[in-house]
N, C-alpha and C. Protein backbone atom coordinates (compact mmCIF):
# COMPACT_ATOMS: atom_id res chain seq x y z
N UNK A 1 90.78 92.99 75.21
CA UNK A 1 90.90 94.43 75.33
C UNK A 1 92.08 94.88 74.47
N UNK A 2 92.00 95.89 73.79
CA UNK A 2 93.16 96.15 72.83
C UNK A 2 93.56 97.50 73.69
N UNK A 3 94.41 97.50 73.97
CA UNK A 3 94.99 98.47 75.27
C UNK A 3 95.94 99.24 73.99
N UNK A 4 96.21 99.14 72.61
CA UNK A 4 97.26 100.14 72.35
C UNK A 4 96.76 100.94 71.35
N UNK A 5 95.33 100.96 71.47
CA UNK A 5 94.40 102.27 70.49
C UNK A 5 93.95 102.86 71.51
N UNK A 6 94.10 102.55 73.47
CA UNK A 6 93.37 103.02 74.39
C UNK A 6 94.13 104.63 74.44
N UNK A 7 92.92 105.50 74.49
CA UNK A 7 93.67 106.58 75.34
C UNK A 7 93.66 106.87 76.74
N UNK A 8 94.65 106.63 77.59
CA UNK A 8 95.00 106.28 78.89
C UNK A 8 94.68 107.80 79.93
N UNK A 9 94.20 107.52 80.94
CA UNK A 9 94.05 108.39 82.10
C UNK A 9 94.26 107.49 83.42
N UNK A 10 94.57 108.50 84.35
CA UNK A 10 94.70 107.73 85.31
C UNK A 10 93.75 106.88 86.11
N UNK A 11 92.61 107.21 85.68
CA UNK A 11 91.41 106.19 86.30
C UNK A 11 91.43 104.88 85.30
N UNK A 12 91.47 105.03 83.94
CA UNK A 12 92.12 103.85 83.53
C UNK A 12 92.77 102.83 83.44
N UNK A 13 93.89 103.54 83.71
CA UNK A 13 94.97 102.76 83.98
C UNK A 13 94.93 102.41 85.38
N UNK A 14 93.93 102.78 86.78
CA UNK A 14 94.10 102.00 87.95
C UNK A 14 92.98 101.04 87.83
N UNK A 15 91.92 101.11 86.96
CA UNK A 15 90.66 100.09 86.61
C UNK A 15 91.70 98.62 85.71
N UNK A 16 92.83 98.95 84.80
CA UNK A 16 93.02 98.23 83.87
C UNK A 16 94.24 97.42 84.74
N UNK A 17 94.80 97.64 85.96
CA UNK A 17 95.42 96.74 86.44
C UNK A 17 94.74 95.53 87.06
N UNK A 18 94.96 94.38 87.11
CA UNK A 18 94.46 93.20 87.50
C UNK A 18 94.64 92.67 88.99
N UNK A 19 94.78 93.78 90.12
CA UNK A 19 94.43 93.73 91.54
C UNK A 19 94.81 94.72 92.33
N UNK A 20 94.16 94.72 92.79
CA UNK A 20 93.99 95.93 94.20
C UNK A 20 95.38 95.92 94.41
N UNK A 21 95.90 95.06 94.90
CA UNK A 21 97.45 96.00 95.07
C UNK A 21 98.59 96.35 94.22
N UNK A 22 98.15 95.90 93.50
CA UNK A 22 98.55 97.00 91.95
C UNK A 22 98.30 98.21 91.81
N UNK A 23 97.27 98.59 92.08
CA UNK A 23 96.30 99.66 91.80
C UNK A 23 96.54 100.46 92.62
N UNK A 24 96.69 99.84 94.30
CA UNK A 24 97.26 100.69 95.03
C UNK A 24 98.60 101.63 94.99
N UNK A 25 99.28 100.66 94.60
CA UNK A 25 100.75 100.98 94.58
C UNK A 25 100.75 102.26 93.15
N UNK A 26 100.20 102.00 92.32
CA UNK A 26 99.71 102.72 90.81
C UNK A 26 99.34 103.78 91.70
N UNK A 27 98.75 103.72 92.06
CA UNK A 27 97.89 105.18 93.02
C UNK A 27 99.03 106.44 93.74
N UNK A 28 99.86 105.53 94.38
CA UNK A 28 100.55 106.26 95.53
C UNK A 28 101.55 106.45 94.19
N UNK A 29 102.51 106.03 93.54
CA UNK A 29 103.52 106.12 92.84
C UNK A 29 102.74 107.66 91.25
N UNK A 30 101.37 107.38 91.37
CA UNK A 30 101.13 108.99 90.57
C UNK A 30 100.46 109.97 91.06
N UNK A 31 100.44 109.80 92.29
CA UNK A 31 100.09 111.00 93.66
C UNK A 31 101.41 111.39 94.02
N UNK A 32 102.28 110.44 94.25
CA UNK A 32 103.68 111.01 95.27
C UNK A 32 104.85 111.52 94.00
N UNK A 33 104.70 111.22 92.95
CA UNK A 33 106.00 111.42 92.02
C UNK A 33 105.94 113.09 91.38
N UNK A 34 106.76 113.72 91.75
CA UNK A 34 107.26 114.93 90.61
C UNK A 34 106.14 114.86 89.62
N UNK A 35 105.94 115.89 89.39
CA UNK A 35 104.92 116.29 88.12
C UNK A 35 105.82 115.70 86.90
N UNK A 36 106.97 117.03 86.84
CA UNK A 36 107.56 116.66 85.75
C UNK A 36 108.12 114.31 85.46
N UNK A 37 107.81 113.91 86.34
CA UNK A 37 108.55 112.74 85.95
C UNK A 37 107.20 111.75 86.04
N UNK A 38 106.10 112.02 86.13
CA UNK A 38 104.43 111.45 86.31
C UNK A 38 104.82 110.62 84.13
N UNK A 39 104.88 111.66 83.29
CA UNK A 39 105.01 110.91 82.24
C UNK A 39 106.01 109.46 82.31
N UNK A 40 106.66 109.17 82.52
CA UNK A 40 107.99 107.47 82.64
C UNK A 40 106.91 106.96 83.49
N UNK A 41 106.18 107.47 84.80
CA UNK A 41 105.88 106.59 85.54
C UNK A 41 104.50 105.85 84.91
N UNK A 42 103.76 106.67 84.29
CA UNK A 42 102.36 106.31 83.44
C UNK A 42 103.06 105.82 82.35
N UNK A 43 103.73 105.67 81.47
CA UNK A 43 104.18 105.20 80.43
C UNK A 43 104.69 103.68 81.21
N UNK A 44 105.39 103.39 82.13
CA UNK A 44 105.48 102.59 82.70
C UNK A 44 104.78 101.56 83.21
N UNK A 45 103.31 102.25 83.64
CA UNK A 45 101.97 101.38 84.19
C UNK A 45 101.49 101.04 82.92
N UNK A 46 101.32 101.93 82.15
CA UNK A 46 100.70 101.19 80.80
C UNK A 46 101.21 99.97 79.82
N UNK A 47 102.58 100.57 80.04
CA UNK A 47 103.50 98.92 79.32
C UNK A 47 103.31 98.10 80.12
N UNK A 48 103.16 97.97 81.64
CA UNK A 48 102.89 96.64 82.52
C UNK A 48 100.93 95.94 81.66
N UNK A 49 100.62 97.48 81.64
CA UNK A 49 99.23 96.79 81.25
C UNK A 49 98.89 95.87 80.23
N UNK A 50 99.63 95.97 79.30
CA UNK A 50 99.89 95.80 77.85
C UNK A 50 100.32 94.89 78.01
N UNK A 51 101.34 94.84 78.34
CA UNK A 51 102.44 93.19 78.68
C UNK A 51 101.40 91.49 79.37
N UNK A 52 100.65 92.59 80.41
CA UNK A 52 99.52 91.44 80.73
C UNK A 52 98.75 90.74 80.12
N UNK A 53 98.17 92.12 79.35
CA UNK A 53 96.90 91.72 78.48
C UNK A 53 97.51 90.48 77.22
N UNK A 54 98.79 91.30 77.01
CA UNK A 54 99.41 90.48 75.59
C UNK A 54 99.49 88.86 76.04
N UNK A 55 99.75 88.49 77.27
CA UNK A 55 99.99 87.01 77.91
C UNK A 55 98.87 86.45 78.68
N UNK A 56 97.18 87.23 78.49
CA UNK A 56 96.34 86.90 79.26
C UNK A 56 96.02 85.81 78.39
N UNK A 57 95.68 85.46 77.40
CA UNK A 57 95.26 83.99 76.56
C UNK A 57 96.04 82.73 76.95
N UNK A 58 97.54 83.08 76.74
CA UNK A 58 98.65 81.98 77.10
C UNK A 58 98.35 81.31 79.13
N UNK A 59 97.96 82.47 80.12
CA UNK A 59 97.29 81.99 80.96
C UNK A 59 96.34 81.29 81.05
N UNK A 60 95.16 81.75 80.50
CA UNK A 60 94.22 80.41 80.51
C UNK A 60 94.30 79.28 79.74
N UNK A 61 95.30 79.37 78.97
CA UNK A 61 95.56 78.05 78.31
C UNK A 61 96.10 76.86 79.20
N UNK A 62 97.06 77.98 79.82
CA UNK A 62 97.56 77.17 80.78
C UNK A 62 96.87 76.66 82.21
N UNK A 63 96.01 77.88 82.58
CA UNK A 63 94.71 77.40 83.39
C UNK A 63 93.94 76.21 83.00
N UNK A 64 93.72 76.01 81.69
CA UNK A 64 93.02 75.16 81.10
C UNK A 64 93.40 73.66 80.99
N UNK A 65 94.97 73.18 80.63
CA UNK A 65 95.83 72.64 80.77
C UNK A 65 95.95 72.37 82.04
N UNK A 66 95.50 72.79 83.18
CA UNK A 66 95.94 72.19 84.40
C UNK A 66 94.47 71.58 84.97
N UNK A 67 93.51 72.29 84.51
CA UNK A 67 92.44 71.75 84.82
C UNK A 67 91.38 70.29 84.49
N UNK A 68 92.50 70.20 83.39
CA UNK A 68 92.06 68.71 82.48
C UNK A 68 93.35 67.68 82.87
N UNK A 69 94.53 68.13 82.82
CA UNK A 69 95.65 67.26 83.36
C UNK A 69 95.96 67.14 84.84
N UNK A 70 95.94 68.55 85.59
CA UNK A 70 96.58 68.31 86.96
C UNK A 70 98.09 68.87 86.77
N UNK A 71 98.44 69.04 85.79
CA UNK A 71 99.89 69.48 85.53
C UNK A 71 100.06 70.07 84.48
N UNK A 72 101.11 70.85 84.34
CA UNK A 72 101.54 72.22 83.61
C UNK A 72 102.37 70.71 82.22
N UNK A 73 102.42 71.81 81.59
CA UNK A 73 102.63 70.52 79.99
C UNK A 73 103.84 70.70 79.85
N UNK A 74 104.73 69.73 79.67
CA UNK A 74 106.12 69.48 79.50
C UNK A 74 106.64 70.66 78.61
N UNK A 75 106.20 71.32 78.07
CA UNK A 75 107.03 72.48 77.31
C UNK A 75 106.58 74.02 78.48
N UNK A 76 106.52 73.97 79.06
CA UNK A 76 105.92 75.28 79.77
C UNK A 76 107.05 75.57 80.74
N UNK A 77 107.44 77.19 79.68
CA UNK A 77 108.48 77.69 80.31
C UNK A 77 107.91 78.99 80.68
N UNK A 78 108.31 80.09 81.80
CA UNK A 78 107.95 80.95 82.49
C UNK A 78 108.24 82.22 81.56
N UNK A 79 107.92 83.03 81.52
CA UNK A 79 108.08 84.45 81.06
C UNK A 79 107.71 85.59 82.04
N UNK A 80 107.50 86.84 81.42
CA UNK A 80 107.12 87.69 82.23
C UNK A 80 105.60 87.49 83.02
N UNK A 81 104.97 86.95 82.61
CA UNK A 81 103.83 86.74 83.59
C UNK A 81 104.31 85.25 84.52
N UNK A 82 104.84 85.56 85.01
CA UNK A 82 105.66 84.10 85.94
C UNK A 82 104.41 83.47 87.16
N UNK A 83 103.99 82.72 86.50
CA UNK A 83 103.02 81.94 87.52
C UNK A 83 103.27 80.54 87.72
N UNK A 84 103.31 80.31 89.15
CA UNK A 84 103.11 78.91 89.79
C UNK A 84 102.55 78.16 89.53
N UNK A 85 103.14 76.79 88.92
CA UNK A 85 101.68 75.44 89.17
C UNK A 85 101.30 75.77 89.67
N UNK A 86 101.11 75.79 91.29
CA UNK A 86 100.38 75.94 92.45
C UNK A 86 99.61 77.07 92.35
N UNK A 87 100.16 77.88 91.85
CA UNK A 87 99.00 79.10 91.34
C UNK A 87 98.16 78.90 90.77
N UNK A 88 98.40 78.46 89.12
CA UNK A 88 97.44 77.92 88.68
C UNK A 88 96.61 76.31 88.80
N UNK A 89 97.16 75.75 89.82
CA UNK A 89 96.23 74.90 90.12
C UNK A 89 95.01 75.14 91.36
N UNK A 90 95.31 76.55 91.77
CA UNK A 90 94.20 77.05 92.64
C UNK A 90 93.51 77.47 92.16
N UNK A 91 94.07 78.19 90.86
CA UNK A 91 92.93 78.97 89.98
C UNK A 91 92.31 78.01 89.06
N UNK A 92 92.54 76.96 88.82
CA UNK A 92 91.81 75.66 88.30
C UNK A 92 90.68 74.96 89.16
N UNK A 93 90.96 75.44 90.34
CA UNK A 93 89.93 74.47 91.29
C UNK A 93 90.57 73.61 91.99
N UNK A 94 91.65 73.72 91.72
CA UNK A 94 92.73 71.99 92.12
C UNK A 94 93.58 72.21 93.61
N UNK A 95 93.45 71.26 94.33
CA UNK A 95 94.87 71.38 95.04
C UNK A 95 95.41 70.25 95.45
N UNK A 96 96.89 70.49 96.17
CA UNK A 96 97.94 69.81 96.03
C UNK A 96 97.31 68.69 97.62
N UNK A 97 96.24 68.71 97.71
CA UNK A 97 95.67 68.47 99.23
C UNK A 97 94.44 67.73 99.32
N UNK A 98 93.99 66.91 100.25
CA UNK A 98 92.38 66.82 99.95
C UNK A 98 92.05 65.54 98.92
N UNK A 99 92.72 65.42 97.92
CA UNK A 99 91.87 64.53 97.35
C UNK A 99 92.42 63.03 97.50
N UNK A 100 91.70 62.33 98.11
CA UNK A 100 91.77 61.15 98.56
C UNK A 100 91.17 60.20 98.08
């Protein structure tokens, strides 16, 4: 998705977050805020959007990487999308449990 030719509305931008309680919180924060200050707060949801999308490949790589190894690869350092082995070894299929 190329999110920085998108022209943004607010149904957009609560479809383009990646979970319900995102979306929620997106919801209440451009219902409850000052008119005048609604622009920082949408400029705000949209750079979160952007920021995701920009690190959604480097996730499944790393999804991918755990699903063939069992473990995150000796160079894997955290950034703004900060996810758990354990995160992504659930989202691999994997767990830390069970296999015997």
């Amino acid at each position: 998705m190329n999110t920085s030719q998108q022209a943004w509305t607010i149904d957009s931008i609560s479809h383009a977050l990646p979970h319900p309680e995102l979306r929620a919180t997106f919801m209440r924060e451009a219902t409850f805020t000052d008119v005048r200050d609604l622009p920082t707060i949408l400029d705000r949801w949209v750079q979160l959007i952007e920021d995701f999308e920009a690190g959604r490949d480097r996730v499944e790589q790393l999804r991918e990487t755990i699903r063939q190894n069992g473990q995150l690869p000796d160079t894997y350092l955290a950034s703004l999308l900060n996810v758990t082995e354990d995160e992504l070894r659930a989202d691999a299929g994997l767990s830390q449990r069970g296999a015997a």
